[in-house]
N, C-alpha and C. Protein backbone atom coordinates (compact mmCIF):
# COMPACT_ATOMS: atom_id res chain seq x y z
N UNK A 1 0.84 -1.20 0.00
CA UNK A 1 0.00 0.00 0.00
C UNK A 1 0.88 1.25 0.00
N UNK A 2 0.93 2.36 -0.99
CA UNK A 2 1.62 3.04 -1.01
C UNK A 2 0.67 4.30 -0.07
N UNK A 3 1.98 5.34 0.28
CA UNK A 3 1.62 6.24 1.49
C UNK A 3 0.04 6.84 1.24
N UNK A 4 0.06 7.47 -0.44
CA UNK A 4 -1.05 7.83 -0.52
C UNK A 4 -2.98 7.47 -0.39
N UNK A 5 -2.10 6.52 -0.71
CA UNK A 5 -3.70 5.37 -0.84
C UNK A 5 -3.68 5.04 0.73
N UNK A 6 -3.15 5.51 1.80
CA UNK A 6 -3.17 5.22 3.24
C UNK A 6 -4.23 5.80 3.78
N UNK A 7 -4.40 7.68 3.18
CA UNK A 7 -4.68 8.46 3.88
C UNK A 7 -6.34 8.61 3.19
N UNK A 8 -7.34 8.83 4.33
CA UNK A 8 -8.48 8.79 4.43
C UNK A 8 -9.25 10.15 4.59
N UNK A 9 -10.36 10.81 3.94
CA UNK A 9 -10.84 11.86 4.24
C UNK A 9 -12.21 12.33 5.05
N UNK A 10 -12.63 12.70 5.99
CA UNK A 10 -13.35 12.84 6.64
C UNK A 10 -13.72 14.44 6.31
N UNK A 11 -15.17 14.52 5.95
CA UNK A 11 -16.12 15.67 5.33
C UNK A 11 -17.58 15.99 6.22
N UNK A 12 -17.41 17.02 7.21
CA UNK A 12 -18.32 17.27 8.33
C UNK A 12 -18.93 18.65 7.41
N UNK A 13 -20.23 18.84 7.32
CA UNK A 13 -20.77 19.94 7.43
C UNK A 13 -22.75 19.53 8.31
N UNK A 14 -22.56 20.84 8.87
CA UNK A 14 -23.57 20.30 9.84
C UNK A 14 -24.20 21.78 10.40
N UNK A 15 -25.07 22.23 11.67
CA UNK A 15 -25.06 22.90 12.46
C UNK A 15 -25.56 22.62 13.78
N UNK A 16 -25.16 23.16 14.73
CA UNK A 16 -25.53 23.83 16.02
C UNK A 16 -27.14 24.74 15.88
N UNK A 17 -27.95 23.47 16.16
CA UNK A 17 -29.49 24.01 15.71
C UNK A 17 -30.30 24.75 16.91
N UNK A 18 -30.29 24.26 18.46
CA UNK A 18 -31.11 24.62 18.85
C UNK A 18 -30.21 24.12 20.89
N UNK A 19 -31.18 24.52 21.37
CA UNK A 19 -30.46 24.55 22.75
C UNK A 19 -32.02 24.44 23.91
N UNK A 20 -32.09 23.29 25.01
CA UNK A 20 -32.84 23.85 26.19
C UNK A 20 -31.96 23.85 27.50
N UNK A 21 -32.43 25.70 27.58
CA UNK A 21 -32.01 25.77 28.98
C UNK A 21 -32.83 26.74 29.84
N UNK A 22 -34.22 25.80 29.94
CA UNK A 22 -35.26 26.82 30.85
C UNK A 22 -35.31 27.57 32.03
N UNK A 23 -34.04 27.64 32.57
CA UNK A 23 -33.86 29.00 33.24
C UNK A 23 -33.07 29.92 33.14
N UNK A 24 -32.60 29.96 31.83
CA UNK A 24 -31.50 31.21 31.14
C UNK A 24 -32.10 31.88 29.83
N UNK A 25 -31.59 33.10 30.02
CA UNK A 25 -31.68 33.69 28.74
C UNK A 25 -30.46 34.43 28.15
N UNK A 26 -30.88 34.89 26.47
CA UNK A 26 -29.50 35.49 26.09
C UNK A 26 -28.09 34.52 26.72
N UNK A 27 -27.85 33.66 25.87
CA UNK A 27 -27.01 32.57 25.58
C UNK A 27 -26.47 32.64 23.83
N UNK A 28 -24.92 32.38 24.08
CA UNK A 28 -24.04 31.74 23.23
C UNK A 28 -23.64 30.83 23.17
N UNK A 29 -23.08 30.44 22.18
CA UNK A 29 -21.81 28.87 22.05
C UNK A 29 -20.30 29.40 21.30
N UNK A 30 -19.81 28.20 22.37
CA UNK A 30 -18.42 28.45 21.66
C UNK A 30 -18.56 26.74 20.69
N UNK A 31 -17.31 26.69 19.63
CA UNK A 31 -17.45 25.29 19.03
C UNK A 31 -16.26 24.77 18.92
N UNK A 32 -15.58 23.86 19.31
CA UNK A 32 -14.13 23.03 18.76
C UNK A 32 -14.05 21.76 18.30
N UNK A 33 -13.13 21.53 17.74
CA UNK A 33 -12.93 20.32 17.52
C UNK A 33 -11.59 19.77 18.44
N UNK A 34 -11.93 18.28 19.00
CA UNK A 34 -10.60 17.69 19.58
C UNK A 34 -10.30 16.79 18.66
N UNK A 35 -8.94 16.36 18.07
CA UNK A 35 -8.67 15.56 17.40
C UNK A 35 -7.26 14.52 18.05
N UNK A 36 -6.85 13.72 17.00
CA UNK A 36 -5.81 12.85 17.14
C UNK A 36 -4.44 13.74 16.60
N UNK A 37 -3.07 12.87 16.93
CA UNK A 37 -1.82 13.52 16.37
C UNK A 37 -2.35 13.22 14.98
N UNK A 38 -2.35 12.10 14.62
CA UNK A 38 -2.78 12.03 13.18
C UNK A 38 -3.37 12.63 12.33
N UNK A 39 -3.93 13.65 12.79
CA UNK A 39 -5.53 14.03 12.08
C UNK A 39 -4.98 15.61 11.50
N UNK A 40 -4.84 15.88 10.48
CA UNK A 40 -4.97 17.64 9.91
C UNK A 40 -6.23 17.70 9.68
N UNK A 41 -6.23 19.26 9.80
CA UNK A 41 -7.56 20.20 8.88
C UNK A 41 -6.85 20.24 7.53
N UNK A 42 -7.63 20.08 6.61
CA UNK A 42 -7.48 20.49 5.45
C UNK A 42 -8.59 21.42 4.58
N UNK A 43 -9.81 22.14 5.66
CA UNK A 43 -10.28 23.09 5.07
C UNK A 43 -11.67 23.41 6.40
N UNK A 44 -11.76 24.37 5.87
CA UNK A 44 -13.06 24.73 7.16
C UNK A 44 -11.95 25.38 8.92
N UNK A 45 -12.95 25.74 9.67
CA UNK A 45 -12.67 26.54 10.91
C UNK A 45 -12.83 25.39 12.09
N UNK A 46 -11.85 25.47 12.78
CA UNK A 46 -11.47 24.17 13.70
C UNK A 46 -11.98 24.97 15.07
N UNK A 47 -12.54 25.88 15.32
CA UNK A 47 -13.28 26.70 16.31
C UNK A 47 -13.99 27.91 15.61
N UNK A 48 -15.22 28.26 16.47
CA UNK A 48 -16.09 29.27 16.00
C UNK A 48 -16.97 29.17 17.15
N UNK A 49 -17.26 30.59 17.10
CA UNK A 49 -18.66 31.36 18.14
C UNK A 49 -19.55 31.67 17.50
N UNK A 50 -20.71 31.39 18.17
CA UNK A 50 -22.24 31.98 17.57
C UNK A 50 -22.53 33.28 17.87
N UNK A 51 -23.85 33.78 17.80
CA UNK A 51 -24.55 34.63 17.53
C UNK A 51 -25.09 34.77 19.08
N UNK A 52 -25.82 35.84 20.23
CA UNK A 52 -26.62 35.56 21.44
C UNK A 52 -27.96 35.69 20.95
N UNK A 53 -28.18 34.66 21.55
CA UNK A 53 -29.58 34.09 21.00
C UNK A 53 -30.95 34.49 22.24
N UNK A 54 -32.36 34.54 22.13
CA UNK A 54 -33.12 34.73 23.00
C UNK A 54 -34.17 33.49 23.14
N UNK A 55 -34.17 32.49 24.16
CA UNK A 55 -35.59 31.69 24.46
C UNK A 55 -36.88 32.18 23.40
N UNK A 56 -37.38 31.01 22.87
CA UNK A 56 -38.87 31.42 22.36
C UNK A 56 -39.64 31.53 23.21
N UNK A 57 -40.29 32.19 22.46
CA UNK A 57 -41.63 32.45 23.61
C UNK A 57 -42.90 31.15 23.63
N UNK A 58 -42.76 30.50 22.71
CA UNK A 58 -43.95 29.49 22.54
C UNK A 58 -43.23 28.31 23.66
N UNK A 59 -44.49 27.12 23.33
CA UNK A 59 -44.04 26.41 24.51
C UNK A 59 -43.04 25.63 24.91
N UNK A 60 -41.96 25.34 23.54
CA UNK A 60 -41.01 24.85 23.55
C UNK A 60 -39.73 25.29 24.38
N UNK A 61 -39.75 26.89 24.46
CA UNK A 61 -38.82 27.25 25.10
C UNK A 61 -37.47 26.72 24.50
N UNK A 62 -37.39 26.88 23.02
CA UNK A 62 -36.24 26.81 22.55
C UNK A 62 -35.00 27.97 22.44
N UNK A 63 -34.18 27.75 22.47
CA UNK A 63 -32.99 28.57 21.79
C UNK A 63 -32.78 28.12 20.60
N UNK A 64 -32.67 29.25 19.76
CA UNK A 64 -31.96 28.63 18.12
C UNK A 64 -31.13 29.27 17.44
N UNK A 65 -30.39 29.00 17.14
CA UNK A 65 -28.70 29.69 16.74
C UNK A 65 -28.63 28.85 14.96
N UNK A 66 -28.64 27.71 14.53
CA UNK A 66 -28.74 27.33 13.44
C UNK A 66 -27.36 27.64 12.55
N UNK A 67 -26.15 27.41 13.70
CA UNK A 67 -24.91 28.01 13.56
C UNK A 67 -23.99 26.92 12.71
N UNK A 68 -24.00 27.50 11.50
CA UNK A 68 -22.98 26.51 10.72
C UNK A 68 -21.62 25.87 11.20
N UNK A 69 -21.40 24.56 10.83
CA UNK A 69 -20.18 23.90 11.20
C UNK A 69 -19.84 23.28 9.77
N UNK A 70 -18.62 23.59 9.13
CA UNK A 70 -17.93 23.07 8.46
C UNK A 70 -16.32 22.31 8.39
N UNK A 71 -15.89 21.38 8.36
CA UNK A 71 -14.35 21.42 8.40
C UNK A 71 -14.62 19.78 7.60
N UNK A 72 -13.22 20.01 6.77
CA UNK A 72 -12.39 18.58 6.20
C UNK A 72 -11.61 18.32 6.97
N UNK A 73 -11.05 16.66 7.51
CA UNK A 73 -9.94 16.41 7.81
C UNK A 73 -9.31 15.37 7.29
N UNK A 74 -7.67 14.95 7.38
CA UNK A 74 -7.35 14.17 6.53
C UNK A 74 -6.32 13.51 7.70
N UNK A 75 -6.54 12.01 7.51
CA UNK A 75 -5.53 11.10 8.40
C UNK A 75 -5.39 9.63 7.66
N UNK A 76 -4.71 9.40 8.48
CA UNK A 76 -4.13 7.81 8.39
C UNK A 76 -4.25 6.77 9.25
N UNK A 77 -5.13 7.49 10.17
CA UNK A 77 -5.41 6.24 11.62
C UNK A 77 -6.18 6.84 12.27
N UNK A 78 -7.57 5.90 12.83
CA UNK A 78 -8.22 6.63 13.34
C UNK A 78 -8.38 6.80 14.61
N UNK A 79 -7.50 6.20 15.26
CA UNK A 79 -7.20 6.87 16.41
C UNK A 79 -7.32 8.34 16.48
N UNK A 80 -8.32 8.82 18.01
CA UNK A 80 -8.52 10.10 18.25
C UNK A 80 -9.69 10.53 16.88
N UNK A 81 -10.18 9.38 16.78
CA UNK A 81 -10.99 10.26 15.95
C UNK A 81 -12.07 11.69 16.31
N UNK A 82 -12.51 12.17 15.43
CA UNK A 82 -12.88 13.69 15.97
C UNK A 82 -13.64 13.75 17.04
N UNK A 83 -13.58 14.76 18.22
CA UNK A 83 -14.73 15.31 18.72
C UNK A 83 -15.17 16.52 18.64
N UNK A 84 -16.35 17.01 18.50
CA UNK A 84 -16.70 18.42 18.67
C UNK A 84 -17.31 18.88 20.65
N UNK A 85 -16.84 19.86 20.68
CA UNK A 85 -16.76 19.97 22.05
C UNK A 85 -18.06 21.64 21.67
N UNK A 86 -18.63 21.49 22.69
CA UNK A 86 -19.97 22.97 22.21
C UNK A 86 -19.65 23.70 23.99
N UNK A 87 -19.68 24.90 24.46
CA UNK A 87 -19.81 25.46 25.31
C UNK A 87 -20.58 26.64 25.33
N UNK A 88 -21.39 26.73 25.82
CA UNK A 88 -22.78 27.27 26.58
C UNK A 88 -22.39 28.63 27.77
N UNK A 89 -22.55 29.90 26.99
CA UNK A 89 -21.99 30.87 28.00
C UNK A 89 -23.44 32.23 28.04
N UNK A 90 -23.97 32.86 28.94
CA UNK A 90 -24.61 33.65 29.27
C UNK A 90 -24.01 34.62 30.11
N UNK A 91 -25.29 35.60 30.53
CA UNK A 91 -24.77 36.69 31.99
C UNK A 91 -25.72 36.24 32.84
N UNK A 92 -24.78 36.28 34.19
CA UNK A 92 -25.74 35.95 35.44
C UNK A 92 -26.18 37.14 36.03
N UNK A 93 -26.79 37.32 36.93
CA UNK A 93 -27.41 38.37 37.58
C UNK A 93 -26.49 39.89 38.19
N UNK A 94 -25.46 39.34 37.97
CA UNK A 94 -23.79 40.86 38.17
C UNK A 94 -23.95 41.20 36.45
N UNK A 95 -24.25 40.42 35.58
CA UNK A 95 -23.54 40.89 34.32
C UNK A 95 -22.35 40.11 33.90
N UNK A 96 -21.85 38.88 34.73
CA UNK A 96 -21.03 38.49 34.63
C UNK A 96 -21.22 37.82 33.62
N UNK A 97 -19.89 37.23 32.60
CA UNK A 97 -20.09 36.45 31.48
C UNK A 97 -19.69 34.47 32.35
N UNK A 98 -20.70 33.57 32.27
CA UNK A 98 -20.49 32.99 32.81
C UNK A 98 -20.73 31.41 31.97
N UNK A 99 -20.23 29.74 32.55
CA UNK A 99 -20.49 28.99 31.57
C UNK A 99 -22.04 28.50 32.01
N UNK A 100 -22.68 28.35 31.06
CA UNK A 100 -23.76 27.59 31.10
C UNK A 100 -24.15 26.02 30.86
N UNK A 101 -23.19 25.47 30.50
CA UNK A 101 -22.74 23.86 30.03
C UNK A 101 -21.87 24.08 29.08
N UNK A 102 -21.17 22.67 29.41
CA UNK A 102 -20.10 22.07 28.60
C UNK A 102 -20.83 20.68 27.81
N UNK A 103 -20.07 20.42 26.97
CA UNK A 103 -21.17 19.28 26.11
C UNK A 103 -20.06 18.47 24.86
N UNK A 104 -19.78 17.30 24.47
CA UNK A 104 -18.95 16.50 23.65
C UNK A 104 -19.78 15.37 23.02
N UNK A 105 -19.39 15.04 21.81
CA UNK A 105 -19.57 13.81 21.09
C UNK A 105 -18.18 13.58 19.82
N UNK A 106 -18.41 12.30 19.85
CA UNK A 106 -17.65 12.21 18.34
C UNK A 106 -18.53 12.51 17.49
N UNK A 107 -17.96 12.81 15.91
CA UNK A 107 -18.15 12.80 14.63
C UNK A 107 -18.36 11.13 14.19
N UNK A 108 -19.99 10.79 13.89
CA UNK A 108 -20.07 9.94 13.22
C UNK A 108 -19.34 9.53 12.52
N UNK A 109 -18.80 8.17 12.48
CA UNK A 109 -17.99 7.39 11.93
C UNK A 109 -18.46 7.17 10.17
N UNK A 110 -19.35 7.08 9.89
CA UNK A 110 -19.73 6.58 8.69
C UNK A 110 -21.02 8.05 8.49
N UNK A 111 -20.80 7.88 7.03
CA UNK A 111 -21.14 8.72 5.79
C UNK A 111 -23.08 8.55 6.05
N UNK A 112 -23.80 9.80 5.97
CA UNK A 112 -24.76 9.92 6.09
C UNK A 112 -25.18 11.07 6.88
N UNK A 113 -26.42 11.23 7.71
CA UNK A 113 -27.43 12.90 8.00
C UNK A 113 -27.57 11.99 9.70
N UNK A 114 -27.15 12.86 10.37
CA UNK A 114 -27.21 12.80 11.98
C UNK A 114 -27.77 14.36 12.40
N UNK A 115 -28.64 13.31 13.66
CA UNK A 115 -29.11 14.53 14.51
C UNK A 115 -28.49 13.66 16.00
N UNK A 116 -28.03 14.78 16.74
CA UNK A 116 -27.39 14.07 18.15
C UNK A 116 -27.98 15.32 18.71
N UNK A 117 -28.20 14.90 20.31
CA UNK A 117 -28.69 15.85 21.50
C UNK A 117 -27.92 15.70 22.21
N UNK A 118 -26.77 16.64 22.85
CA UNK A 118 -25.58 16.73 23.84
C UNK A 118 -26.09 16.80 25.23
N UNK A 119 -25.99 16.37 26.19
CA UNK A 119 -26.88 16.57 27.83
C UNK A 119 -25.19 17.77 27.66
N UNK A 120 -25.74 18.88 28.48
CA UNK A 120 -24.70 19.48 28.57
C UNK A 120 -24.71 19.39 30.69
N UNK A 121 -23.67 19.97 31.05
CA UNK A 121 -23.61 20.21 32.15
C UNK A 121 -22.33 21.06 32.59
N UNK A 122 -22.08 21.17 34.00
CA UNK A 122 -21.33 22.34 34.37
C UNK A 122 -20.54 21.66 36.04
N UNK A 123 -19.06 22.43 35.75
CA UNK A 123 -18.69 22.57 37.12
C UNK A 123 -19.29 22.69 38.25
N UNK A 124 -18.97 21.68 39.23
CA UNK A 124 -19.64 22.02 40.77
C UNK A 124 -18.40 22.54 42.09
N UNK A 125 -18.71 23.32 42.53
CA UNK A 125 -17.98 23.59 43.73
C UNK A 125 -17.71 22.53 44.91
N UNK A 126 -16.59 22.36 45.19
CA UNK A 126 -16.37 21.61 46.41
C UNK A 126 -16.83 21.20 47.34
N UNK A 127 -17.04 22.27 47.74
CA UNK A 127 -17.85 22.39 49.35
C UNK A 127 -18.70 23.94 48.71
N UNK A 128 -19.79 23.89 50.24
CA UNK A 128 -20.43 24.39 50.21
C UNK A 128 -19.71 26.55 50.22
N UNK A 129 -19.00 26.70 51.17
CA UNK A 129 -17.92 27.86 51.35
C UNK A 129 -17.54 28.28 50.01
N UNK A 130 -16.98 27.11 48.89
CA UNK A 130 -16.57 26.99 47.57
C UNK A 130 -17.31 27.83 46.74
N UNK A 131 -18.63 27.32 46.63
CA UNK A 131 -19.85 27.63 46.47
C UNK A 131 -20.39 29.29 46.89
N UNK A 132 -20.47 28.96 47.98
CA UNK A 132 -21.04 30.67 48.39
C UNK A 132 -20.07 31.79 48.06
N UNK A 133 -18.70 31.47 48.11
CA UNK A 133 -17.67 32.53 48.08
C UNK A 133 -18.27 32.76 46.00
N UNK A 134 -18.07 31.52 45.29
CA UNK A 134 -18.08 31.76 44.03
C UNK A 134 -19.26 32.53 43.79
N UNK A 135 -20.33 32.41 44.15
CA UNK A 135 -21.63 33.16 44.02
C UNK A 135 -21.32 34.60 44.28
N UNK A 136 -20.17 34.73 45.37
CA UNK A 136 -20.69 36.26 46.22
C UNK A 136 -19.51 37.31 44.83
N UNK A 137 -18.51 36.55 44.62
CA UNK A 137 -17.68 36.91 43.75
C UNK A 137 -17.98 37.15 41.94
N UNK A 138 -19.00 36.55 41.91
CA UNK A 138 -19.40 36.26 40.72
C UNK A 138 -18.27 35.08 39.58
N UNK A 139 -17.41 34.60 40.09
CA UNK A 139 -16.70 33.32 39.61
C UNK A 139 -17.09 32.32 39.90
N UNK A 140 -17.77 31.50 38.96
CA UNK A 140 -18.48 30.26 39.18
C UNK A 140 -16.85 29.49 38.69
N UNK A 141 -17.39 27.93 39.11
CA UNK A 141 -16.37 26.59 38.52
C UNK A 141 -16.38 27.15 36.91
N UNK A 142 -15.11 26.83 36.18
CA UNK A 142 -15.36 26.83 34.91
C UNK A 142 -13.99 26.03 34.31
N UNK A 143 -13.84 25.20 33.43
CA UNK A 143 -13.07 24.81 33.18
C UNK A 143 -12.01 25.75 32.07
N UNK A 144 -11.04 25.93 32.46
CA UNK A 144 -9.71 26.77 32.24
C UNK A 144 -9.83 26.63 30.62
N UNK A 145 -9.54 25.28 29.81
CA UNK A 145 -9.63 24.65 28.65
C UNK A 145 -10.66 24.11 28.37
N UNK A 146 -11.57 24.34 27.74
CA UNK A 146 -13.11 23.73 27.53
C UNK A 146 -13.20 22.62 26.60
N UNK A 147 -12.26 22.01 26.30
CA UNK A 147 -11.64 20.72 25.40
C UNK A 147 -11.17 19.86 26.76
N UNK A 148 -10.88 20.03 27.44
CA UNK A 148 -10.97 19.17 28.68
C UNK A 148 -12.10 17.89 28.52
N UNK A 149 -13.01 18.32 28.38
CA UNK A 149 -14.50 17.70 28.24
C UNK A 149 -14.60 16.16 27.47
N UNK A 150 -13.41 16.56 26.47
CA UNK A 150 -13.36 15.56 25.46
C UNK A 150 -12.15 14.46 25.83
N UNK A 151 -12.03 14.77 27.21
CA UNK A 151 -10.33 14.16 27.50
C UNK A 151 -10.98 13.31 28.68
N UNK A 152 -10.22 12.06 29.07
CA UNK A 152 -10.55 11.06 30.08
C UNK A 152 -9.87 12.03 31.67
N UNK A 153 -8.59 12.56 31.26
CA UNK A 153 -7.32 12.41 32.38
C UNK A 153 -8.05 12.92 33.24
N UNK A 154 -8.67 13.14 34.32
CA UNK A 154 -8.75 14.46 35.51
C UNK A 154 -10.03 14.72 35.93
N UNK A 155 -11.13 13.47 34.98
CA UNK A 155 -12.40 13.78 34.38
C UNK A 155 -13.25 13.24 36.09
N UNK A 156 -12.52 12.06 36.39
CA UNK A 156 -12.86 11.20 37.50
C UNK A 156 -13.05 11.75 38.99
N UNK A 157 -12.54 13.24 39.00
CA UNK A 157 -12.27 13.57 40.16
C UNK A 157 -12.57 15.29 40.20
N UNK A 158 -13.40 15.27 39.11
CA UNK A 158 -14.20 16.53 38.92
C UNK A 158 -15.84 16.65 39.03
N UNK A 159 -16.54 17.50 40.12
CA UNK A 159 -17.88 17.22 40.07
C UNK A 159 -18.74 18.06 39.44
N UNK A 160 -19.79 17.34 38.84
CA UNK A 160 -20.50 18.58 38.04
C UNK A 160 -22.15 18.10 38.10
N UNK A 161 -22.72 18.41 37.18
CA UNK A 161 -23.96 18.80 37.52
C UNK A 161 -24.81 19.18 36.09
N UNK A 162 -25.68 18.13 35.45
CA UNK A 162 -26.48 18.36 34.67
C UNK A 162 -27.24 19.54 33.93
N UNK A 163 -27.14 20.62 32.99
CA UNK A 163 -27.92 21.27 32.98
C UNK A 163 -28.41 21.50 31.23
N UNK A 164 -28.90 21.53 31.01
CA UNK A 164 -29.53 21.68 29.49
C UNK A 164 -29.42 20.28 28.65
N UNK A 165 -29.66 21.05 26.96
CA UNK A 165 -29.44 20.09 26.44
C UNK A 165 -28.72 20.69 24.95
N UNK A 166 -28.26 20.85 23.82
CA UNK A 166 -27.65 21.23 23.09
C UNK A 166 -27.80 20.11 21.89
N UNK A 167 -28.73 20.41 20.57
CA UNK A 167 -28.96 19.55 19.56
C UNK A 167 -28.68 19.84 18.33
N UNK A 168 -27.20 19.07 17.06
CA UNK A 168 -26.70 19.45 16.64
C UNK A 168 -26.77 18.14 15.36
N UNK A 169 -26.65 18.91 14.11
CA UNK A 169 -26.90 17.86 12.79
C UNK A 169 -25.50 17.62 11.98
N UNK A 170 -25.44 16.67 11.62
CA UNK A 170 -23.90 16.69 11.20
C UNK A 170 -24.57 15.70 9.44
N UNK A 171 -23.79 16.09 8.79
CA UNK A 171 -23.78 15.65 7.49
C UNK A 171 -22.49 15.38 7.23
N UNK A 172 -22.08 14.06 7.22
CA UNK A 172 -20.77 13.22 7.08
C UNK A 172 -20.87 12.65 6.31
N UNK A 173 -19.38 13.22 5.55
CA UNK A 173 -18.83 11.95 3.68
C UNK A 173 -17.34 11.25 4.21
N UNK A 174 -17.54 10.15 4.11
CA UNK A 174 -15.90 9.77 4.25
C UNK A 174 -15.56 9.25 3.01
N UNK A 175 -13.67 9.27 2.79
CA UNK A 175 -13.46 8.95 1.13
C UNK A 175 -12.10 8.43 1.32
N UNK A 176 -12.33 7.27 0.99
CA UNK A 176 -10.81 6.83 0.74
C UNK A 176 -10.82 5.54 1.94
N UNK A 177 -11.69 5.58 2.89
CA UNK A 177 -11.23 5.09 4.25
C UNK A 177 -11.40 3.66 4.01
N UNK A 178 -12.00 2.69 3.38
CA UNK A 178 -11.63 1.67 2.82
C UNK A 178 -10.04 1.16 2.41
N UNK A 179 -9.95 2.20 1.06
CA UNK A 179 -8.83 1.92 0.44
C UNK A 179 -7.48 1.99 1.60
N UNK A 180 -7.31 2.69 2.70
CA UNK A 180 -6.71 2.89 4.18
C UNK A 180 -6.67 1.75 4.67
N UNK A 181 -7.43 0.49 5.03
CA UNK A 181 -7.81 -0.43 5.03
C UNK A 181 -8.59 -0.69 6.43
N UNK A 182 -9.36 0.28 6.55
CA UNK A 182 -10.41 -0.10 7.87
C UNK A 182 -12.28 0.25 7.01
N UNK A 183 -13.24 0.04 7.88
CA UNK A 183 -14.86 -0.44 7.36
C UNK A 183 -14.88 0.23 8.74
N UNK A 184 -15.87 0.95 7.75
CA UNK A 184 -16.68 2.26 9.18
C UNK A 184 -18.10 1.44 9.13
N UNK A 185 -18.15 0.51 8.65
CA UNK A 185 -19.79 0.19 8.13
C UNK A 185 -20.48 0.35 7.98
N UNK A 186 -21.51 -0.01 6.98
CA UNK A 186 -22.71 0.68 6.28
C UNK A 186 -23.99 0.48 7.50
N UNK A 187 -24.39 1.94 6.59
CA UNK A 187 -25.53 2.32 8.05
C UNK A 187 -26.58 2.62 6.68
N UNK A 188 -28.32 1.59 7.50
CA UNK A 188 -29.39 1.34 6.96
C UNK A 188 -30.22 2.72 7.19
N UNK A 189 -31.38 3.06 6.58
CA UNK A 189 -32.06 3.96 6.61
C UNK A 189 -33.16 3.60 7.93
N UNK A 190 -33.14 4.37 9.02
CA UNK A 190 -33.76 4.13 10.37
C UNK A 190 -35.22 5.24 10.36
N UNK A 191 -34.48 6.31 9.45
CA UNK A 191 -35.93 6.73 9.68
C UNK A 191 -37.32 6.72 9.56
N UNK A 192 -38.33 7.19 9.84
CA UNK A 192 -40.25 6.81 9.77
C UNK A 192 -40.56 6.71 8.34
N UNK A 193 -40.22 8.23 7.72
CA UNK A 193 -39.98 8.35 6.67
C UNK A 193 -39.39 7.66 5.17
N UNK A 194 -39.58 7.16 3.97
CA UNK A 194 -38.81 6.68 3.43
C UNK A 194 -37.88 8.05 2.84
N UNK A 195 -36.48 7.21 2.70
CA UNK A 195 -35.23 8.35 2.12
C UNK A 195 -34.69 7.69 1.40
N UNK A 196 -33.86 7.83 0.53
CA UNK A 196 -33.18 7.43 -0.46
C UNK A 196 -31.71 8.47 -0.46
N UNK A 197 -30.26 7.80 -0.72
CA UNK A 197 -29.25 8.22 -0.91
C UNK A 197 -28.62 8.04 0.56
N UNK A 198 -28.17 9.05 1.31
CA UNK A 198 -27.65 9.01 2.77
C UNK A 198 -28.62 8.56 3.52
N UNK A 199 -27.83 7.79 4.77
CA UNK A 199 -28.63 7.21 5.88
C UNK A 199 -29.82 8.38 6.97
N UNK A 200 -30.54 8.26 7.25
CA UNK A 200 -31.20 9.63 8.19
C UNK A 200 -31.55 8.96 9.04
N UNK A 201 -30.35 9.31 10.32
CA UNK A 201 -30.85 8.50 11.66
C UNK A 201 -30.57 9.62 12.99
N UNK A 202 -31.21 9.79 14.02
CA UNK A 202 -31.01 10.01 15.24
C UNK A 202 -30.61 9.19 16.17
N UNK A 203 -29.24 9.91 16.34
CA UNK A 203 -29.02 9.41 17.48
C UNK A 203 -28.59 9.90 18.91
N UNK A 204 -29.31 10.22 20.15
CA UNK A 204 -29.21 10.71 20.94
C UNK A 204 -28.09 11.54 21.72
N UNK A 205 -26.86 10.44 21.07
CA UNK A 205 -25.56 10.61 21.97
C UNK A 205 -24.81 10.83 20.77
C-alpha cells in the first residue's frame, strides 16, 4: 500500500441548531474540535462562536442559533478520531459572562445525516464555602480549557452537575477510508420516513 492510498478523508458539514435551557436567557456557544496527532484540517474553521440568541416564547422554550459547522480532515489512523466539544456561555445576575454547560460527542464514523442531542452540564464547587464565596464573587467553577470535556485524564475527580441540552446535525462523507484499510460500516435507513441516498438516523448521543 503506497503512502497515498493510506490516507483517508473525513467531510463534516452540519449545524448547532437549537439549545434547552429553561432557566436562562441570552445565551451563546463556543465550538471546537478535539482531534488525534494524526488528524490535519485540510479546510473549514477548527473553532467558531455563535450569535446571542433569546428563548422562544412558545411552549417549547427553545434557543436557536442554526450556527454553521464546516471542516475537512485528513488522516491515516483513526485513532482520536474527531470530537466536537460545544460550550454554553450567558450573563448571570452581576452581568457576569459565565459557563452555562459544557457538552462532547464524536463525529459519526460513517457517511450519512445525523441529529445528536448533547446533555450538557457544568462545574460544581467543592464544598459548600466553595460555592457561596463563588456566588458572592461572581466566579463560578469553569473549566480553564473547555476541550478538557473531550479528554478522560482528571475527568474522574471533577464534580458537576447536569444542565440543558444542546442539539446538533452533522452531514458526514468519508473517502478513501476503505482503500486505508479499515470499514466504518454501512448504516441502513432508520428513519419513519422513506429516504433514499444518505442514511437519516437520530441518534441521541
Amino acid at each position: 500500500m503506497t503512502e497515498n492510498s493510506a490516507v483517508f478523508l473525513l467531510m463534516i458539514a452540519g449545524q448547532i441548531e437549537t439549545a434547552e435551557f429553561p432557566d436562562f436567557d441570552d445565551i451563546y456557544c463556543k465550538y471546537g474540535f478535539v482531534f488525534g496527532p494524526d488528524w490535519t484540517i485540510t479546510s473549514g474553521l477548527e473553532e467558531g462562536m455563535s450569535q446571542i440568541t433569546k428563548r422562544s416564547s412558545d411552549e417549547r422554550r427553545l434557543f436557536t442559533w442554526n450556527f454553521p459547522i464546516e471542516i475537512t480532515f485528513k488522516s491515516t489512523n483513526p485513532f482520536g478520531w474527531p470530537q466536537l466539544v460545544i460550550s454554553v456561555y450567558g450573563l448571570d445576575g452581576f452581568g457576569t459572562d459565565v459557563v452555562r454547560g459544557y457538552g462532547a460527542c464524536h463525529v459519526p464514523i460513517s457517511s450519512g445525516q445525523y441529529k445528536k442531542t448533547l446533555p450538557m452540564f457544568v462545574p460544581e464547587s467543592s464544598s459548600h464555602l466553595q460555592k457561596f464565596t463563588s456566588w458572592l464573587t461572581g466566579r463560578r467553577p469553569e473549566f480553564i480549557d473547555s476541550k478538557v470535556v473531550a479528554q478522560g485524564e482528571g475527568r474522574d475527580v471533577t464534580r458537576v452537575r447536569t444542565q440543558g441540552f444542546v442539539t446538533v446535525s452533522f452531514n458526514v462523507i468519508t473517502k478513501d477510508i476503505r482503500n486505508a484499510g479499515y470499514n466504518s460500516g454501512s448504516r441502513h435507513c432508520q428513519c419513519p420516513m422513506s429516504c433514499s441516498g444518505a442514511a437519516h438516523i437520530y441518534d441521541p448521543l
